[in-house]
Protein backbone atom coordinates (compact mmCIF):
# COMPACT_ATOMS: atom_id res chain seq x y z
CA UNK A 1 11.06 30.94 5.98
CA UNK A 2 10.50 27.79 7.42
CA UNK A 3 12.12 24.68 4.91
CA UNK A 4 11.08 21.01 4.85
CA UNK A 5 12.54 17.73 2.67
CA UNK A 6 9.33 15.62 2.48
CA UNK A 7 10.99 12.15 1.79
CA UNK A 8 8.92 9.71 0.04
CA UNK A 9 10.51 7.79 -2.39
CA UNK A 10 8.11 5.39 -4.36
CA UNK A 11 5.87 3.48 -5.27
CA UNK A 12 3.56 6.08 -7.47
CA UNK A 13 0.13 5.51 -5.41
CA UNK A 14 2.26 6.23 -2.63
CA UNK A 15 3.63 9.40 -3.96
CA UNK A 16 0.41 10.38 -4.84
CA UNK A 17 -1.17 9.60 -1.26
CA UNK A 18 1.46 11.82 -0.33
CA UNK A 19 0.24 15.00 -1.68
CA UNK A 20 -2.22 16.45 0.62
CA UNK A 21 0.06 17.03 3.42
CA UNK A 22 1.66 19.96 1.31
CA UNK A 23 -1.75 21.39 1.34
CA UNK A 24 -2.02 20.82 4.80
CA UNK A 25 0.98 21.96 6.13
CA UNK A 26 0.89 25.25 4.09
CA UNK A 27 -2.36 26.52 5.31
CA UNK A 28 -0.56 26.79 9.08
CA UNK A 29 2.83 28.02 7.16
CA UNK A 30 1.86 29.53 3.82
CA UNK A 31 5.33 30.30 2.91
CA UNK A 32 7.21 27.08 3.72
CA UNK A 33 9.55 26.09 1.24
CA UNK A 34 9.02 22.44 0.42
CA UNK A 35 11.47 20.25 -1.02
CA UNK A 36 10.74 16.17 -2.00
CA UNK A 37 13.21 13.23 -2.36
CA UNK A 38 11.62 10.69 -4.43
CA UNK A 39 12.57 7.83 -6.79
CA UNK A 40 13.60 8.71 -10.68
CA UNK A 41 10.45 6.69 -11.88
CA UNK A 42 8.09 9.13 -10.34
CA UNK A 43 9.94 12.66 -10.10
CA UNK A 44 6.90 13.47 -12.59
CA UNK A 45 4.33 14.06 -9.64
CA UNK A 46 5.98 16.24 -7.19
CA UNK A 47 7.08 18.10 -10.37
CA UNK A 48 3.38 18.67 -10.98
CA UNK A 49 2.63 20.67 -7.72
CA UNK A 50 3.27 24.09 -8.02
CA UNK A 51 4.37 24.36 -4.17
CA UNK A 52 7.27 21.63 -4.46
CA UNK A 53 10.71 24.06 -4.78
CA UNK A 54 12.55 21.18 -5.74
CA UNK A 55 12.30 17.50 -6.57
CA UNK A 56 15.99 15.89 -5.37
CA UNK A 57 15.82 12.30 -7.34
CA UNK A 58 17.24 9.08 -6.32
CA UNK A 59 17.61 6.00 -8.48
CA UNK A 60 17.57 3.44 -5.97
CA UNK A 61 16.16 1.12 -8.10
CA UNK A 62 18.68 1.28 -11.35
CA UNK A 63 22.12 1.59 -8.94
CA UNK A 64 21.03 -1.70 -7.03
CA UNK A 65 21.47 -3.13 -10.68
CA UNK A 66 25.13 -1.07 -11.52
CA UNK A 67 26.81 -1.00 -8.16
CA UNK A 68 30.30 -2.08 -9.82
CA UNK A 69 30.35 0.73 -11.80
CA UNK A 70 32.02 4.23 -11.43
CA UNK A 71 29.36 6.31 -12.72
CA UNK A 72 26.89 5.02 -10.55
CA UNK A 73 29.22 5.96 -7.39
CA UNK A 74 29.91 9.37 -9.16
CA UNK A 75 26.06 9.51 -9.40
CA UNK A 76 25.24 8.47 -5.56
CA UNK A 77 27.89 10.88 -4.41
CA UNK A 78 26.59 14.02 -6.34
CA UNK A 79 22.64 13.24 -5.12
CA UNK A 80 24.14 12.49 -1.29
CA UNK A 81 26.25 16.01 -1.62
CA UNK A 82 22.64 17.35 -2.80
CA UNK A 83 20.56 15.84 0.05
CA UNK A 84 23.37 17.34 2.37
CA UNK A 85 23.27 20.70 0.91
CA UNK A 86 20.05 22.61 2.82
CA UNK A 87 19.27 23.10 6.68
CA UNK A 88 15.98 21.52 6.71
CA UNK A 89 14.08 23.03 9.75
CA UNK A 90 11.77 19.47 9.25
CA UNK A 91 12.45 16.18 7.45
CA UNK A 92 9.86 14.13 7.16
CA UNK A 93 10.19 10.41 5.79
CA UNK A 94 6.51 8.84 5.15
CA UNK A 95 7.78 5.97 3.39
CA UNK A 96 9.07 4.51 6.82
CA UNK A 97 11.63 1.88 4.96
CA UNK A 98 14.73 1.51 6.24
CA UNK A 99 16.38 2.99 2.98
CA UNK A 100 14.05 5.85 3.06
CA UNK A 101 15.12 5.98 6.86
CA UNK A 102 19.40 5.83 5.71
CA UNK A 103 18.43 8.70 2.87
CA UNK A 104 16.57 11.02 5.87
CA UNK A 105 19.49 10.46 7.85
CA UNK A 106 21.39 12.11 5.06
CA UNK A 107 19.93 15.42 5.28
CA UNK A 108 20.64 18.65 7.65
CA UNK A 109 17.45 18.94 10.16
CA UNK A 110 14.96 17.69 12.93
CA UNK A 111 14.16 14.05 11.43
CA UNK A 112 10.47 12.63 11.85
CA UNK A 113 9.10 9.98 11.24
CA UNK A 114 6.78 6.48 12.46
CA UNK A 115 7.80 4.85 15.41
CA UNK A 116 8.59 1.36 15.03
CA UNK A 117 4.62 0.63 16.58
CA UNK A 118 3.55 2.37 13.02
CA UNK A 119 5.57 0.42 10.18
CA UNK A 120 6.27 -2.22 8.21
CA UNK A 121 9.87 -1.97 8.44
CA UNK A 122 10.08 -1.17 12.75
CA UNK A 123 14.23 -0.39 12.03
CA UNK A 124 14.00 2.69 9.95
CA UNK A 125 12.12 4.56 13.13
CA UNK A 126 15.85 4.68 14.71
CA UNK A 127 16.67 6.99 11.72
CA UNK A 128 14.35 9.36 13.38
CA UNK A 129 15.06 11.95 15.87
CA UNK A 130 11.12 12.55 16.75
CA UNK A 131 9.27 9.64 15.81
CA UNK A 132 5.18 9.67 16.22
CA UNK A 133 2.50 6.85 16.42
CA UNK A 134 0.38 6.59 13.99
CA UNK A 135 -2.32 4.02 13.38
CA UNK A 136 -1.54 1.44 10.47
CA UNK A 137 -5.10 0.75 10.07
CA UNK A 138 -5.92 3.86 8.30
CA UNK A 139 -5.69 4.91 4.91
CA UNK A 140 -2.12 5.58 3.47
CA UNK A 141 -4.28 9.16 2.97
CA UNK A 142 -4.70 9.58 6.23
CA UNK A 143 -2.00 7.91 7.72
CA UNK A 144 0.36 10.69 5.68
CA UNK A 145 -1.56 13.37 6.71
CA UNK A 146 -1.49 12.13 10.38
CA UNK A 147 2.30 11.78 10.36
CA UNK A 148 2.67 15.67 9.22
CA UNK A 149 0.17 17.16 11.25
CA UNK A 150 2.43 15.53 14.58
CA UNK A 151 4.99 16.53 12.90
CA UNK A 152 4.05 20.45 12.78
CA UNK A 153 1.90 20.18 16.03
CA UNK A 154 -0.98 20.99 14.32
CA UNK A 155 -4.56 19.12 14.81
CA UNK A 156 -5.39 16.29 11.97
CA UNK A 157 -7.50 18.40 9.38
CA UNK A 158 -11.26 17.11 8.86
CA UNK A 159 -11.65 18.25 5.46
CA UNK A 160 -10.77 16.00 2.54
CA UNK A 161 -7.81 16.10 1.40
CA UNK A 162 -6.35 18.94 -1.61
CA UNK A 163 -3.83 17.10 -3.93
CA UNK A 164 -2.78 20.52 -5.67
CA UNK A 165 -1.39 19.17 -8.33
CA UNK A 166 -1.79 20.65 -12.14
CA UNK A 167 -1.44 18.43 -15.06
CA UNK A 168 1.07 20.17 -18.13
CA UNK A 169 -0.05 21.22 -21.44
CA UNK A 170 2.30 18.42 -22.81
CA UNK A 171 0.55 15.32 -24.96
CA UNK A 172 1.94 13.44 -27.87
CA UNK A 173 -1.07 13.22 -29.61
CA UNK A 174 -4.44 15.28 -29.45
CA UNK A 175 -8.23 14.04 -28.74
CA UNK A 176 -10.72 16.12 -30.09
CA UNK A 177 -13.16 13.67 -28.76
CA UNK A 178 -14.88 12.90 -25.71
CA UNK A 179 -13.20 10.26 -23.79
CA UNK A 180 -12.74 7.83 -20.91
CA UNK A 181 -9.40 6.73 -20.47
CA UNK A 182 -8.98 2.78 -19.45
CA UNK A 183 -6.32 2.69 -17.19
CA UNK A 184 -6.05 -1.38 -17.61
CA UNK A 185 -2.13 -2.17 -16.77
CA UNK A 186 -1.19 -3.10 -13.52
CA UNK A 187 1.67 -4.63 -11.28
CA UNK A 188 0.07 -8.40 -11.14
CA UNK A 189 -1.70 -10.10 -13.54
CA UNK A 190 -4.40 -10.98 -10.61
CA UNK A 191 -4.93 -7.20 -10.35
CA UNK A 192 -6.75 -7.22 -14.24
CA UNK A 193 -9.90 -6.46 -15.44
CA UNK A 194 -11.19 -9.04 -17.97
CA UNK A 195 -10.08 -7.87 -21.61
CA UNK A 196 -13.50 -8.93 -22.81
CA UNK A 197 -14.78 -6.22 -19.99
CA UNK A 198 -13.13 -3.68 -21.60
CA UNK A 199 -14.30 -4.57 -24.96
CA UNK A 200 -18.00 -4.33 -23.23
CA UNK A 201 -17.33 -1.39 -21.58
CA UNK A 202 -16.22 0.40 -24.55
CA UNK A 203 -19.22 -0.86 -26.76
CA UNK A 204 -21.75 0.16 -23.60
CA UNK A 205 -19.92 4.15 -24.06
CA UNK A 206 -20.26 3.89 -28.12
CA UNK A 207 -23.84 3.74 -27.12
CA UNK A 208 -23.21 7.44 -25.12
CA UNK A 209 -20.83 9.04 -27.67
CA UNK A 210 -17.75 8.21 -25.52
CA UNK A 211 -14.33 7.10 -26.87
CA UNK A 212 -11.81 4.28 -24.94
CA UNK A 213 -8.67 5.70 -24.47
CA UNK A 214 -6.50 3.03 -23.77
CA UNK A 215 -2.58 4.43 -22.13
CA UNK A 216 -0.15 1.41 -22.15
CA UNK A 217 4.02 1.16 -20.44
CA UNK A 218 4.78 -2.27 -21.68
CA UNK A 219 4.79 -3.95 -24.37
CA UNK A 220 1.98 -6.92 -22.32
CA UNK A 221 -0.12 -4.13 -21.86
CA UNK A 222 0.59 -2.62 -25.48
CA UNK A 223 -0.99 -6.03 -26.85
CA UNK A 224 -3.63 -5.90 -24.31
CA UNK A 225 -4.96 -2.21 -25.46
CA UNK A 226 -4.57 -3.48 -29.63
CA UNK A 227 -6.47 -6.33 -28.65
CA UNK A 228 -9.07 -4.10 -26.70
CA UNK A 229 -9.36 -1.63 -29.74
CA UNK A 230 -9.43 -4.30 -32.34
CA UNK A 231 -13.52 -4.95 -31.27
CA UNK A 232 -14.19 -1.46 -31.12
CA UNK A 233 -15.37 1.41 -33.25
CA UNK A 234 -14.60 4.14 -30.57
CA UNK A 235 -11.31 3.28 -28.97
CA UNK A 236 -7.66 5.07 -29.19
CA UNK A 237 -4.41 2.77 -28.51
CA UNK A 238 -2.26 6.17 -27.26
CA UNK A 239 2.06 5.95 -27.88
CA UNK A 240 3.75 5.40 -25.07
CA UNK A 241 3.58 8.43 -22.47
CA UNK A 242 5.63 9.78 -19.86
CA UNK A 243 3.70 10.47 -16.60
CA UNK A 244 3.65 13.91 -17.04
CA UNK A 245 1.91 13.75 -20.38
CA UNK A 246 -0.58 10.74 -19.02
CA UNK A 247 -1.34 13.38 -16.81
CA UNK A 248 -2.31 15.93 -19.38
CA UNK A 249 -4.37 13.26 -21.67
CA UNK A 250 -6.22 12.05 -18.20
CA UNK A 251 -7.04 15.41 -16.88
CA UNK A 252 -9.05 16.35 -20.11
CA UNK A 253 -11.02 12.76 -19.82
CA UNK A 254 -14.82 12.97 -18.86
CA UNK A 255 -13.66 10.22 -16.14
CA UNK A 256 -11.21 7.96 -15.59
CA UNK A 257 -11.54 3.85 -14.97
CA UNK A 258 -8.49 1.78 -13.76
CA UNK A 259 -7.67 -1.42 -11.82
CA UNK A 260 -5.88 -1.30 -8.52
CA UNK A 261 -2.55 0.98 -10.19
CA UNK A 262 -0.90 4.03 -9.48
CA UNK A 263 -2.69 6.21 -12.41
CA UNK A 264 -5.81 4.91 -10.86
CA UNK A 265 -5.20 7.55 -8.20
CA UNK A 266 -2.88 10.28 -10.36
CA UNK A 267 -6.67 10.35 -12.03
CA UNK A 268 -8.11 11.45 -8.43
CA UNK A 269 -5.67 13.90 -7.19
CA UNK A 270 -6.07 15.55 -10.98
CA UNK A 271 -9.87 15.90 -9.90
CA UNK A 272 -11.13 13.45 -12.73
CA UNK A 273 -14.28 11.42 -11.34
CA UNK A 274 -13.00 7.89 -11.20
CA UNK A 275 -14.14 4.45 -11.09
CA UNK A 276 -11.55 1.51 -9.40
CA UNK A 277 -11.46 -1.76 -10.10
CA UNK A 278 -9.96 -4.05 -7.60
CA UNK A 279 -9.85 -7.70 -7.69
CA UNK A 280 -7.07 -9.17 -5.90
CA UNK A 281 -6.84 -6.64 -2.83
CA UNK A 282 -9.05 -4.98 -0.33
CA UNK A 283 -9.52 -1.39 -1.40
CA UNK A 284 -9.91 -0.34 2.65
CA UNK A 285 -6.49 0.88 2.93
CA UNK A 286 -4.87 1.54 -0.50
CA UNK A 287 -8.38 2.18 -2.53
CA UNK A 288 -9.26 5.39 -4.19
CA UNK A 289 -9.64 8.66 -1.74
CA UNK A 290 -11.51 11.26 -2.99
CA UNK A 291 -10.14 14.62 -2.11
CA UNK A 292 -12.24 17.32 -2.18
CA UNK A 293 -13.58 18.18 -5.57
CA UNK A 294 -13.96 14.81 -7.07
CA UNK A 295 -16.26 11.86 -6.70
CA UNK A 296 -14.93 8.84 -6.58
CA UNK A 297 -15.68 4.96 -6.36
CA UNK A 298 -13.81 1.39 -5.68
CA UNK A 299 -15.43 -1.67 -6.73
CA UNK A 300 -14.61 -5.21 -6.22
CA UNK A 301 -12.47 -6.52 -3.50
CA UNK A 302 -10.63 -9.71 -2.99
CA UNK A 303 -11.92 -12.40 -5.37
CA UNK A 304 -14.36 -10.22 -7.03
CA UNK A 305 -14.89 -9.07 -10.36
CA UNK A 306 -16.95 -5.95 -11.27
CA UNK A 307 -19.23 -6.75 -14.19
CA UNK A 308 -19.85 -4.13 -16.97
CA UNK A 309 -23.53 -3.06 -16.06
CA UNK A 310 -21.80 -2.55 -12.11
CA UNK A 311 -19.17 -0.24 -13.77
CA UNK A 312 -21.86 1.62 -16.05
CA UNK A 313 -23.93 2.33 -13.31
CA UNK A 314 -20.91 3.83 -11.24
CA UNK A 315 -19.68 5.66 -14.05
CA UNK A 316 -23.18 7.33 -14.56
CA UNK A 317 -23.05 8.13 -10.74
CA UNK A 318 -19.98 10.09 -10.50
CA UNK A 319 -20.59 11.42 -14.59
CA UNK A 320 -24.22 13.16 -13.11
């Protein structure tokens, strides 16, 4: 039985953008075991694919903030000793950072990665024992699945990709109703929607029998989604969720729309048709890719703001 550490770390669109190449890789090796090394903040989505063997998690993030103290050294040691502990026939890092590059180097087996032609960060590719071109001016989709396919030897697939991954019966509270779930928080303010959008939004799917389901993870976004649901008749302000049960309340939604953020595209690999919003960045590279039983749709782009009636009519499109 072949065995391979997948490395890729964060951020959670890029974990997610990850997922096809399991798919990929298993239908030339159907019984390779498949191990993941990936950030605390988003163990949740390997966890949800029912080929990943193990999750190994890192906390990169939180021991850059404790690095005085003795539990965080007794915690580094125990997840390096972990790393160390399996003869990896491949390692593949797809972040192509230089610390995703140092953890690699930590584990037993043939390292591959980007040359230094092929990422942001050209040092990490001396991590690498095989390291492969591979065009930046593709879709981090693509660009993943290129990576592994050199990696095994095997030709780039042409169908879209399969996420595999299967949302948990797990949800703090239950909808009896049909929904849409707003996926409204994002990383930058310039990334938002309009709150007055939403409210229009959510009055245009009163008029079609639809609830707003409105997720939040801070408390900004926590006064956004009141402030949302204070107009409307039909909308739910959820408690705060883990991933894992975001990813049960989204995979029973009639469809999904988000701004440029992660659950934008945990919504699309759970097979949920989706509408994306994007107003501050070029969907080209990072924007919604549909895999193979979904539709999908990006609006917007740089300095542009979707109106209501253009996210209506999308929604229809990929509802029908």
């Amino acid at each position: 039985m072949l065995k391979l550490l997948i490395v890729k770390t964060s951020s959670l669109g890029d974990v997610i953008h990850n997922l096809p190449i399991i798919a990929d890789i298993r239908a030339h090796y159907p019984d390779i075991q498949v191990d993941w090394l990936v950030e605390e903040s988003f163990a949740d989505i390997p966890k949800l694919h029912p080929a990943v063997n193990q999750v190994i998690i890192v906390a990169m993030r939180r021991w850059r903030n404790s690095l005085f103290r003795c539990e965080t050294w007794q915690e580094i040691i125990s997840v390096k000793k972990l790393i160390s502990a399996t003869q990896y026939d491949i390692i593949i890092d797809t972040q192509g950072l230089l610390k995703s590059g140092l953890m690699s180097r930590l584990a037993q087996g043939i390292k591959h990665g980007y040359n230094k032609n092929s990422i942001r960060e050209p040092l990490a590719s001396y991590f690498y024992d095989i390291k492969h071109e591979v065009s930046r001016l593709q879709h981090a989709v693509v660009r993943n699945r290129s990576l592994a396919a050199s990696a095994f030897g095997f030709s780039m697939p042409s169908i879209k990709p399969d996420y595999g991954i299967i949302a948990p019966s797990t949800t703090p509270v239950n909808l009896n109703q049909s929904y849409i779930v707003s996926l409204h928080g994002t990383s930058r303010d310039s990334k938002l929607w309009p709150t007055e959008h939403w409210v229009g939004l959510g009055k245009a799917l009163e008029n079609q029998q639809l609830s707003l389901v409105l997720p939040w993870a801070s408390d900004k976004e926590l006064i956004r989604a009141q402030r949302i649901a204070s107009t409307l008749n039909n909308a739910v302000v959820l408690p705060k969720c883990t991933i894992a049960e975001l990813a049960f309340i989204i995979s029973q939604a009639k469809a999904a729309v988000g701004v440029d953020t992660g659950l934008s595209h945990l919504s699309v690999a759970l097979n949920i048709p989706t509408i994306a919003l994007y107003t501050d960045t070029n969907p080209e590279l990072t924007g919604l890719y549909a895999g193979a039983y979904v539709a999908a749709i990006s609006l917007g782009n740089i300095n542009q703001v979707s109106s209501v009636n253009e996210v209506m009519t999308a929604l229809n499109t990929v509802l029908n």
